[in-house]
Protein backbone atom coordinates (compact mmCIF):
# COMPACT_ATOMS: atom_id res chain seq x y z
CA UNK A 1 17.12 -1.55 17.09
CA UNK A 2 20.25 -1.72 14.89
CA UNK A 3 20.54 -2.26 11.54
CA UNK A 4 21.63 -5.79 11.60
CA UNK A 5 19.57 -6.89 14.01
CA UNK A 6 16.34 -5.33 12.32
CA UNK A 7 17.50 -7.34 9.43
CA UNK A 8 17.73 -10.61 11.03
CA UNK A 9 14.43 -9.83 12.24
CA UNK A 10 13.10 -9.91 9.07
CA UNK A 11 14.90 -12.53 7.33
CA UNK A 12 13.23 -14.68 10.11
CA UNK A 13 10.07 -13.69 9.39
CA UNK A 14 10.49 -14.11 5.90
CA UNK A 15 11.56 -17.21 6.38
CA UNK A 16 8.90 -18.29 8.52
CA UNK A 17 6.28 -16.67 6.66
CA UNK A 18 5.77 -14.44 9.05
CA UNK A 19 6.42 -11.89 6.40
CA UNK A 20 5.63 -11.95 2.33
CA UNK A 21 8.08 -12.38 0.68
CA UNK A 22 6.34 -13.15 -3.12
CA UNK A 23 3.10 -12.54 -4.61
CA UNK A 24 3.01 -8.39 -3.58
CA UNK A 25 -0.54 -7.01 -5.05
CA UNK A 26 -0.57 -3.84 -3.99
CA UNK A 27 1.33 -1.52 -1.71
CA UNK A 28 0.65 2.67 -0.19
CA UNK A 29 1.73 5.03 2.40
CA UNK A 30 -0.64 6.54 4.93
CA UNK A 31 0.14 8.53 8.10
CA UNK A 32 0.43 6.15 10.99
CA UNK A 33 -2.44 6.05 13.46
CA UNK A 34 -0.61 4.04 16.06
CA UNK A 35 -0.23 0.50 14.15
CA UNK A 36 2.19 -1.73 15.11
CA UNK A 37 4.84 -2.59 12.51
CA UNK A 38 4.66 -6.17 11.81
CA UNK A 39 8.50 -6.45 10.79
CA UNK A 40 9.66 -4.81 14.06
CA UNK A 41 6.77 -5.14 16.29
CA UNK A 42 6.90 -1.91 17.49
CA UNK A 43 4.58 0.95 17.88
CA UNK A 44 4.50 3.56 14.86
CA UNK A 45 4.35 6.97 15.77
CA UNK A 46 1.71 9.64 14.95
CA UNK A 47 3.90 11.49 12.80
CA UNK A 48 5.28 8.77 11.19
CA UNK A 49 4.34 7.06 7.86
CA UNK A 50 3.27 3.98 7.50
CA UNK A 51 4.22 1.23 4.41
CA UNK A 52 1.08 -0.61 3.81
CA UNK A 53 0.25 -3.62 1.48
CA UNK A 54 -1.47 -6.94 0.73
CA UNK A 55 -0.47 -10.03 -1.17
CA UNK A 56 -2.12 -12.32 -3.77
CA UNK A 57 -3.14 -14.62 -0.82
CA UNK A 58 -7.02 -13.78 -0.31
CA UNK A 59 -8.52 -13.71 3.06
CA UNK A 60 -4.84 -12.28 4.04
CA UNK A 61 -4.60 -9.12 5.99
CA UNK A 62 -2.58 -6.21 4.66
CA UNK A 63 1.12 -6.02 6.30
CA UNK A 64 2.15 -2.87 7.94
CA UNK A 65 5.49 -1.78 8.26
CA UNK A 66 7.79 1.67 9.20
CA UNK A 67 9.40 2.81 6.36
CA UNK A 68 12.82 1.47 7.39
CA UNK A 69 11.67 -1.67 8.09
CA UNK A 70 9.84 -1.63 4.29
CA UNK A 71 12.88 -0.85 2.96
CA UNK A 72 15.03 -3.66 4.38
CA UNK A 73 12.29 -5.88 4.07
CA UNK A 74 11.75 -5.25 -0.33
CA UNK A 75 15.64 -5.77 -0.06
CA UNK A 76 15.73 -9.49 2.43
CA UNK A 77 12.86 -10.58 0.02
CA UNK A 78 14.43 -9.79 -3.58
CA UNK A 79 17.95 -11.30 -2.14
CA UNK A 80 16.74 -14.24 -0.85
């Protein structure tokens, strides 16, 4: 996917809550073991690393997201 249309991606889902965009708790890296990303919906590789966090909102589930996709998304949520 290109650049601008991974980032219209994920200005949707911020702006559907599909994606936090406030109230950011905690976040790590891990190797991938096959997650999907939840910006991109796409399959993360073995070898690649994976963006994890979790928000203020208890009972939420933490978000996963490629790298890329973490770094676009930290930019579409300060911006917006």
């Amino acid at each position: 996917m290109d650049q601008e249309a991974l980032r219209s991606l994920i200005r949707g889902k911020l702006q559907n809550g599909r994606l936090p965009n406030k109230g950011i708790k905690r976040i790590w890296s891990n190797p991938s073991d096959g997650e999907t990303c939840d910006a991109c919906d796409t399959v993360l590789a073995r070898d690649q690393l994976l963006m994890e966090g979790i928000t203020l909102d208890l009972g939420s589930r933490p978000f996963k997201l490629h790298v890329r996709c973490f770094q676009i998304w930290d930019h579409e949520r300060r911006t917006a």
